[in-house]
C-alpha atoms as a PDB file:
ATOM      1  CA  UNK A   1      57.120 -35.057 -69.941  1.00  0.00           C
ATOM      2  CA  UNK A   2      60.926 -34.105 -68.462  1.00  0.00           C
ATOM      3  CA  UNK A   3      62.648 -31.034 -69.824  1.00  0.00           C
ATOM      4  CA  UNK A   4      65.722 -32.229 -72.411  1.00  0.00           C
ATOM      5  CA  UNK A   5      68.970 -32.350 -70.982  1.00  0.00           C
ATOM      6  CA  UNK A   6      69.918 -28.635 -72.701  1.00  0.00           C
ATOM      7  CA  UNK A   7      67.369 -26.816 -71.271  1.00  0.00           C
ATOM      8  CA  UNK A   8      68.695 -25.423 -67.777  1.00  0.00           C
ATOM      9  CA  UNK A   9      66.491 -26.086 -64.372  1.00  0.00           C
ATOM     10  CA  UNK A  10      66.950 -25.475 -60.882  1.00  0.00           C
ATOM     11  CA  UNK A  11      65.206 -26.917 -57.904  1.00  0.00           C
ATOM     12  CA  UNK A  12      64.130 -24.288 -55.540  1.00  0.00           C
ATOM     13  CA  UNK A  13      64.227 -24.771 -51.451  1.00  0.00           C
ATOM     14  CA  UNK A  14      61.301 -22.400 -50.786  1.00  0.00           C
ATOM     15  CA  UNK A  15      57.814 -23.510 -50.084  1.00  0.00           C
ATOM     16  CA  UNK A  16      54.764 -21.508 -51.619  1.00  0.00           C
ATOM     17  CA  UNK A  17      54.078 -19.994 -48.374  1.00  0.00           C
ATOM     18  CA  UNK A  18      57.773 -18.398 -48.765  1.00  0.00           C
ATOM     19  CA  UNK A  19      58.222 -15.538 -50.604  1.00  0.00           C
ATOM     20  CA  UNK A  20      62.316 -14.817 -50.062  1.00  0.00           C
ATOM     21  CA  UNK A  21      64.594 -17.309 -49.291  1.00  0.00           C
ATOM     22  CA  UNK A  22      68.643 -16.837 -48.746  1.00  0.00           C
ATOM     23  CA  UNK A  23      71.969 -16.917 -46.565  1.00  0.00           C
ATOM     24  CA  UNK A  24      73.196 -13.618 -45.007  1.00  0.00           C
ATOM     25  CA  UNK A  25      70.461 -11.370 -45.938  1.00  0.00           C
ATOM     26  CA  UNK A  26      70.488  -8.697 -43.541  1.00  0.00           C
ATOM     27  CA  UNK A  27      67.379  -6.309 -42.446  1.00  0.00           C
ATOM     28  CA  UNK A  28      68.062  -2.603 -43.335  1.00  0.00           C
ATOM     29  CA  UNK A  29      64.846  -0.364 -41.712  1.00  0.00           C
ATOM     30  CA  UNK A  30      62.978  -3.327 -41.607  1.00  0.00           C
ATOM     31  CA  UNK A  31      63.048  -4.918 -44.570  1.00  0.00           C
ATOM     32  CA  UNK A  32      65.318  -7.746 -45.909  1.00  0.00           C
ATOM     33  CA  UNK A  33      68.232  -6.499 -48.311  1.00  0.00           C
ATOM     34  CA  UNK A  34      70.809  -7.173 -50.129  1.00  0.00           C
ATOM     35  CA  UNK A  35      74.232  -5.883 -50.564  1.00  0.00           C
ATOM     36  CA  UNK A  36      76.470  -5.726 -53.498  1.00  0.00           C
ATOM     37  CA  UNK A  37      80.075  -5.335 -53.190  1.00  0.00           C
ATOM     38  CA  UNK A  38      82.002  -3.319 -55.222  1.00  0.00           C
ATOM     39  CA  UNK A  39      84.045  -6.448 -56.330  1.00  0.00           C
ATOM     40  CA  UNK A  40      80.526  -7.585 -57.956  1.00  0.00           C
ATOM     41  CA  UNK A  41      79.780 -10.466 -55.082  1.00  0.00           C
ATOM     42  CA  UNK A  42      76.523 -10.339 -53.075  1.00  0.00           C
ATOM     43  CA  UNK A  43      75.883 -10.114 -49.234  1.00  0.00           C
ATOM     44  CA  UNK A  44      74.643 -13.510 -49.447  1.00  0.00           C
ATOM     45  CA  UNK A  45      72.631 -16.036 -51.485  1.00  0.00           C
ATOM     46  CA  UNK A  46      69.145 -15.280 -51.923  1.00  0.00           C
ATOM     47  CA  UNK A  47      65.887 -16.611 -53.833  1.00  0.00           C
ATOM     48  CA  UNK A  48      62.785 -14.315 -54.417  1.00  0.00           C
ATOM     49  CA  UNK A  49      59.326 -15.661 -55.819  1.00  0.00           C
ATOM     50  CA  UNK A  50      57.382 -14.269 -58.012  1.00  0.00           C
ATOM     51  CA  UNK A  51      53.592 -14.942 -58.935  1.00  0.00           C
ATOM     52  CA  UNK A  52      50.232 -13.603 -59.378  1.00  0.00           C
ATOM     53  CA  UNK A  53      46.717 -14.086 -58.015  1.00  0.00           C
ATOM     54  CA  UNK A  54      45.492 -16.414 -60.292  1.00  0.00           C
ATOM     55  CA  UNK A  55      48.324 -18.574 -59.252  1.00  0.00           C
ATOM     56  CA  UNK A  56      49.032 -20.439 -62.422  1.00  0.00           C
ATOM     57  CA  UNK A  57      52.030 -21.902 -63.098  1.00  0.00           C
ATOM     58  CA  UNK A  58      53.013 -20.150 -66.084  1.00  0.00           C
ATOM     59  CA  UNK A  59      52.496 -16.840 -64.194  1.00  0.00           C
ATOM     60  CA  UNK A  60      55.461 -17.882 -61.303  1.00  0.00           C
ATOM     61  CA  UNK A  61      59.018 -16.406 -61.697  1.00  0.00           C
ATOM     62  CA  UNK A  62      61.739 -16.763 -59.470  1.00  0.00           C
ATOM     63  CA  UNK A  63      65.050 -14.459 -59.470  1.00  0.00           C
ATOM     64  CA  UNK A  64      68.381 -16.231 -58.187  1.00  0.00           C
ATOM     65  CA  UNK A  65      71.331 -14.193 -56.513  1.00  0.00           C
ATOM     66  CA  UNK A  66      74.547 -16.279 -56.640  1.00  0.00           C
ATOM     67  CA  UNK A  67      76.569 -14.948 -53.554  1.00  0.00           C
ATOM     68  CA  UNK A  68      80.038 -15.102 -54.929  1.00  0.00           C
ATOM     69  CA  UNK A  69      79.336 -13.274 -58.297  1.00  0.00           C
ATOM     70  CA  UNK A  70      76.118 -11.204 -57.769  1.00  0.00           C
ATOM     71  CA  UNK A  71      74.687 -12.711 -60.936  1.00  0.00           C
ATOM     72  CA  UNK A  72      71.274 -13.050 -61.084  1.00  0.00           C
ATOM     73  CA  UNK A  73      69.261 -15.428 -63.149  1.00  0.00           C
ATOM     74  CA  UNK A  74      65.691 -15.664 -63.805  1.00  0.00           C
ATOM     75  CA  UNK A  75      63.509 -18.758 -63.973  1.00  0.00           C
ATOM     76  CA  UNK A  76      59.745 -19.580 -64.666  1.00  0.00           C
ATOM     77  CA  UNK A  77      57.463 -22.128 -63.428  1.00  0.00           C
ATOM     78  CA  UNK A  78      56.663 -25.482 -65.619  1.00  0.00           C
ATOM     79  CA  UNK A  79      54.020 -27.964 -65.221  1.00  0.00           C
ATOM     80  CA  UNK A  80      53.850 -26.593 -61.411  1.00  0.00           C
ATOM     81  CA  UNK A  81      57.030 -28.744 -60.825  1.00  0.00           C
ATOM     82  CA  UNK A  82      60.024 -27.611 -62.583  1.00  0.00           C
ATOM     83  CA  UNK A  83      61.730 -24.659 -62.746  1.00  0.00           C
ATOM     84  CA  UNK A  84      63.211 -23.385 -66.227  1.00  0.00           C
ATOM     85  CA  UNK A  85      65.604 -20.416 -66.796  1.00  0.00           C
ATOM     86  CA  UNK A  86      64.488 -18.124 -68.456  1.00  0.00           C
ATOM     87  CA  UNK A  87      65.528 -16.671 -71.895  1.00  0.00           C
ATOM     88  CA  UNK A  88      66.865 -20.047 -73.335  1.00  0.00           C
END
């Protein structure tokens, strides 16, 4: 069954073997990072997954960093296929 029209999903670009996915993100000792201005954008666009062991869908999250704003938004894994923001 598809989502209805008012619930908000997102198609991701990363595969499972992916873990962070995004524009611009630099390295900072090592490790990938990202930068927020102090007029509330972000250093770049950027995807992070989420999951556990078990690997069940209902277990996945992903976080979403818009690059212009900063904003982050949170989503959760449906049906293995669809991804669902979360808190709506």
């Amino acid at each position: 069954a598809s989502m209805p029209a008012s619930v908000k999903t997102r198609a991701f670009s990363a595969s499972k073997t992916q873990r962070l996915v995004g524009t611009n993100v630099p390295t900072v000792a090592g490790m990938p990072s990202l930068i927020f201005h102090r007029n509330g954008a972000a250093s770049g666009a950027l995807e992070v997954y989420l999951g556990t062991v078990e690997g069940q869908a209902g277990h996945s999250r992903a976080l979403a960093v818009t690059h212009s704003t900063g904003r982050v938004d949170w989503y959760r894994l449906v049906n293995y296929s669809t991804w669902k923001q979360g808190g709506l």
